[in-house]
N, C-alpha and C. Protein backbone atom coordinates (compact mmCIF):
# COMPACT_ATOMS: atom_id res chain seq x y z
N UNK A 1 3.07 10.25 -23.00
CA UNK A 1 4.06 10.09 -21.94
C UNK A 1 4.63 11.45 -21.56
N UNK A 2 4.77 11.20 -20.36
CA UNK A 2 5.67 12.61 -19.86
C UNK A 2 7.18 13.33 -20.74
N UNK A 3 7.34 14.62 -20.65
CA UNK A 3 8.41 14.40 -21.16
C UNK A 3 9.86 14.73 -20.07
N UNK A 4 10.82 14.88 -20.45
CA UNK A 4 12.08 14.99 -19.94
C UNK A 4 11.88 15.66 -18.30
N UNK A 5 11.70 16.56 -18.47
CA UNK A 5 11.85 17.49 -17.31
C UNK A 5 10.65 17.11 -16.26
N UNK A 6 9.60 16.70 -17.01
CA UNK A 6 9.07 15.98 -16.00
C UNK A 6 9.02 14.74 -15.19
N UNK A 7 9.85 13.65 -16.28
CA UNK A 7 10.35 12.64 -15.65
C UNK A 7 11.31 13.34 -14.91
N UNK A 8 12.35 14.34 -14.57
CA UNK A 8 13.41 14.60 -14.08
C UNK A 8 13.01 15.27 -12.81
N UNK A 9 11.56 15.98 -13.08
CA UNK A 9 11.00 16.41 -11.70
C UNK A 9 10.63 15.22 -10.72
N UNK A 10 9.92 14.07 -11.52
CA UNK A 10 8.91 13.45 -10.51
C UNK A 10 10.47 12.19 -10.36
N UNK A 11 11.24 11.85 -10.46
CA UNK A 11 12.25 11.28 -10.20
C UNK A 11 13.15 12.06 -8.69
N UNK A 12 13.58 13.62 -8.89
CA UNK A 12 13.69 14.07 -7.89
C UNK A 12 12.48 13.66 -6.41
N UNK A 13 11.55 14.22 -6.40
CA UNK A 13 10.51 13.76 -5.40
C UNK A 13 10.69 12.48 -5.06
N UNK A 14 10.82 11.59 -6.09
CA UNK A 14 10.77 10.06 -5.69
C UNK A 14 11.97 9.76 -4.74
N UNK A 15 13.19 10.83 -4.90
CA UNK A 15 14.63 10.39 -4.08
C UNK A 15 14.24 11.23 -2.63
N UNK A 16 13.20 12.29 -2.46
CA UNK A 16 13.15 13.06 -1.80
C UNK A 16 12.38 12.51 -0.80
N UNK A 17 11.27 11.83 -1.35
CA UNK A 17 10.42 11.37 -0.35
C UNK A 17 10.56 10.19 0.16
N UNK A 18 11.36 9.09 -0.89
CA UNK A 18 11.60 7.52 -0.68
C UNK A 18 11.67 7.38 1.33
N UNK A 19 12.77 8.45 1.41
CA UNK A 19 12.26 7.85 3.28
C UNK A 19 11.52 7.67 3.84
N UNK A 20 10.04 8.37 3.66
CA UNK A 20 9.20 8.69 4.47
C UNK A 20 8.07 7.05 3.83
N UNK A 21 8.06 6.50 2.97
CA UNK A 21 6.98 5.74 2.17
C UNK A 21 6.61 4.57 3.27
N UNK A 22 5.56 4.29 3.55
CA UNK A 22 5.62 3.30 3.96
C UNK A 22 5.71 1.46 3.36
N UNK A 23 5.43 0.64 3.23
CA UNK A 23 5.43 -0.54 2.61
C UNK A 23 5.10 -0.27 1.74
N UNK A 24 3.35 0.27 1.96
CA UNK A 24 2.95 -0.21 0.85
C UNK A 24 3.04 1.30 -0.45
N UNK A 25 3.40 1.92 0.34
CA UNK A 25 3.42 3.53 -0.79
C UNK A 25 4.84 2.98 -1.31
N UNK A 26 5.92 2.71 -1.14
CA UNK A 26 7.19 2.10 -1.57
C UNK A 26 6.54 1.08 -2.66
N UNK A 27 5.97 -0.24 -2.64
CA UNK A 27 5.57 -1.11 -3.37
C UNK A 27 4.80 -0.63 -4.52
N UNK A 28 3.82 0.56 -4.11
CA UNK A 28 2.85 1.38 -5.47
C UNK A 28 3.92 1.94 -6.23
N UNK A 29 4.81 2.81 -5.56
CA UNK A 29 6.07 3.62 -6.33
C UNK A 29 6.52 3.04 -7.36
N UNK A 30 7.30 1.73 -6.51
CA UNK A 30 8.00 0.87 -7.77
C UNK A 30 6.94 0.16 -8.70
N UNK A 31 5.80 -0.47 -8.06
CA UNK A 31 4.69 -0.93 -9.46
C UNK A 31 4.45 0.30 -10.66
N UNK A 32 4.32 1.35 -10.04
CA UNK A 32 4.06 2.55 -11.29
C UNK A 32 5.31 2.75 -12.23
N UNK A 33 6.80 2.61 -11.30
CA UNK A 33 7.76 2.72 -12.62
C UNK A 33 7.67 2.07 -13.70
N UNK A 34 7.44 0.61 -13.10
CA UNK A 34 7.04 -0.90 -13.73
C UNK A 34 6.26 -0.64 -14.72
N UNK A 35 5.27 -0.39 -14.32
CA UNK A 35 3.93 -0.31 -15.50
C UNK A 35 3.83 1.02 -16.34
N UNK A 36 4.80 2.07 -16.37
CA UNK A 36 5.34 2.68 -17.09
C UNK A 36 6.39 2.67 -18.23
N UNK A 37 6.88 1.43 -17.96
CA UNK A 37 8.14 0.72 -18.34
C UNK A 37 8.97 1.41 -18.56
N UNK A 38 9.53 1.98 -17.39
CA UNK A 38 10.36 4.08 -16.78
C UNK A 38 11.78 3.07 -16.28
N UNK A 39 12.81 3.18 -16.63
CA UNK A 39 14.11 3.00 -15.58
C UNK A 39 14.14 4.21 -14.36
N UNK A 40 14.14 4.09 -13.64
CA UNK A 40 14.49 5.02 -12.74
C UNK A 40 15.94 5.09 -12.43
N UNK A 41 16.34 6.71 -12.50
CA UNK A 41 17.73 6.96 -12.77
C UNK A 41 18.14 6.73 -11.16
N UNK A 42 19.55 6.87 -11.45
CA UNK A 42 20.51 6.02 -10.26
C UNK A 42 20.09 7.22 -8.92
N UNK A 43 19.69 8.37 -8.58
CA UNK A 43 19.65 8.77 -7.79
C UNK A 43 18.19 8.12 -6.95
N UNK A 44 17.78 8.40 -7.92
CA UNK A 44 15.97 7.92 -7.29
C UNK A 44 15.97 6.90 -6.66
N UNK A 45 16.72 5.94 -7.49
CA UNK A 45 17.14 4.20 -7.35
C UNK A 45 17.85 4.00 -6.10
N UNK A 46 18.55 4.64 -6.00
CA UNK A 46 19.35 4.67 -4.49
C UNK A 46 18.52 4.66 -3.44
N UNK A 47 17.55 5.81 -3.29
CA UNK A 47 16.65 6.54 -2.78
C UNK A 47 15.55 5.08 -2.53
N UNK A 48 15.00 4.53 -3.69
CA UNK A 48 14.33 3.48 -3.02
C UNK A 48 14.65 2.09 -2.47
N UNK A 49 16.11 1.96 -2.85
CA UNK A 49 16.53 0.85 -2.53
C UNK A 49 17.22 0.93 -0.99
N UNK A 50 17.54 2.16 -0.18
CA UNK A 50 17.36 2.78 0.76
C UNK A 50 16.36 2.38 2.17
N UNK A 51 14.57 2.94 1.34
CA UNK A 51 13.88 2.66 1.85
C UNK A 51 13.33 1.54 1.94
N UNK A 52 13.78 0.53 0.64
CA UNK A 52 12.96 -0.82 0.73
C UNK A 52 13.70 -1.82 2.01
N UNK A 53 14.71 -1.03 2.45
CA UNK A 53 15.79 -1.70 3.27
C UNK A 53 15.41 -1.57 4.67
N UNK A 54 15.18 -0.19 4.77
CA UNK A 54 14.20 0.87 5.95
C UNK A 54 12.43 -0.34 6.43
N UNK A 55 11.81 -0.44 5.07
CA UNK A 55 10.49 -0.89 5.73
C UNK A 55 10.43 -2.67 5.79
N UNK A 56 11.66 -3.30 5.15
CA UNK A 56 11.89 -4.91 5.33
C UNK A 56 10.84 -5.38 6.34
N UNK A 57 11.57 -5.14 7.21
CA UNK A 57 10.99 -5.57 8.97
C UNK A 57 9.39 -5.37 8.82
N UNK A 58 8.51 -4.65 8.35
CA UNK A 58 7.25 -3.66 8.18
C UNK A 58 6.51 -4.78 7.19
N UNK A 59 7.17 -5.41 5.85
CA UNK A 59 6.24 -6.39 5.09
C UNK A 59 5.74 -7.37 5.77
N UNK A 60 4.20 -7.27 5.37
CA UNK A 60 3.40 -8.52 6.05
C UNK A 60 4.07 -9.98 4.82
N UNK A 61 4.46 -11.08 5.64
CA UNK A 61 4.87 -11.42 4.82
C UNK A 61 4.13 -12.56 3.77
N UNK A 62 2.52 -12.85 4.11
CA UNK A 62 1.29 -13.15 4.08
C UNK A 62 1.16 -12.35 2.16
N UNK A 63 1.47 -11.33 2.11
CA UNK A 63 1.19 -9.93 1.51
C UNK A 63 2.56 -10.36 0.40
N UNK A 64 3.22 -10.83 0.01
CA UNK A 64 4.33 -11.37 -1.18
C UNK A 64 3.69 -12.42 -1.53
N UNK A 65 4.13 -11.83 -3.12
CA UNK A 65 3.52 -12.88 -3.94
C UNK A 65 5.01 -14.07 -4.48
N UNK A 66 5.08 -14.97 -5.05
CA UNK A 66 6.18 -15.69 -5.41
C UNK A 66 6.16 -15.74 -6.74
């Protein structure tokens, strides 16, 4: 596993870029924290909860699973 400073790098990027993601780069983002079993710290978290707000309108909704 990564250590500190690199979770602390790739956490920055994640708050940096979260605007730009589209659906489905947003949806990979958060599956990789997931399957890392990573909390993502409150800045990042902001950052994607931000954009998941941003691409709503954008999910096919065909494309959610239940």
């Amino acid at each position: 596993m990564p250590g500190d400073k690199t979770w602390a790098a790739l956490e920055s990027a994640t708050a940096r870029v979260a605007q730009d993601l589209s659906p489905q780069g947003l949806a990979n983002l958060i599956s990789a924290y997931a399957k890392l079993d990573r909390t993502i710290d409150v800045k990042a978290w902001a950052a994607l909860e931000m954009a998941a707000g941003r691409v709503a309108q954008k999910v096919n909704p065909q494309g959610l699973e239940t």
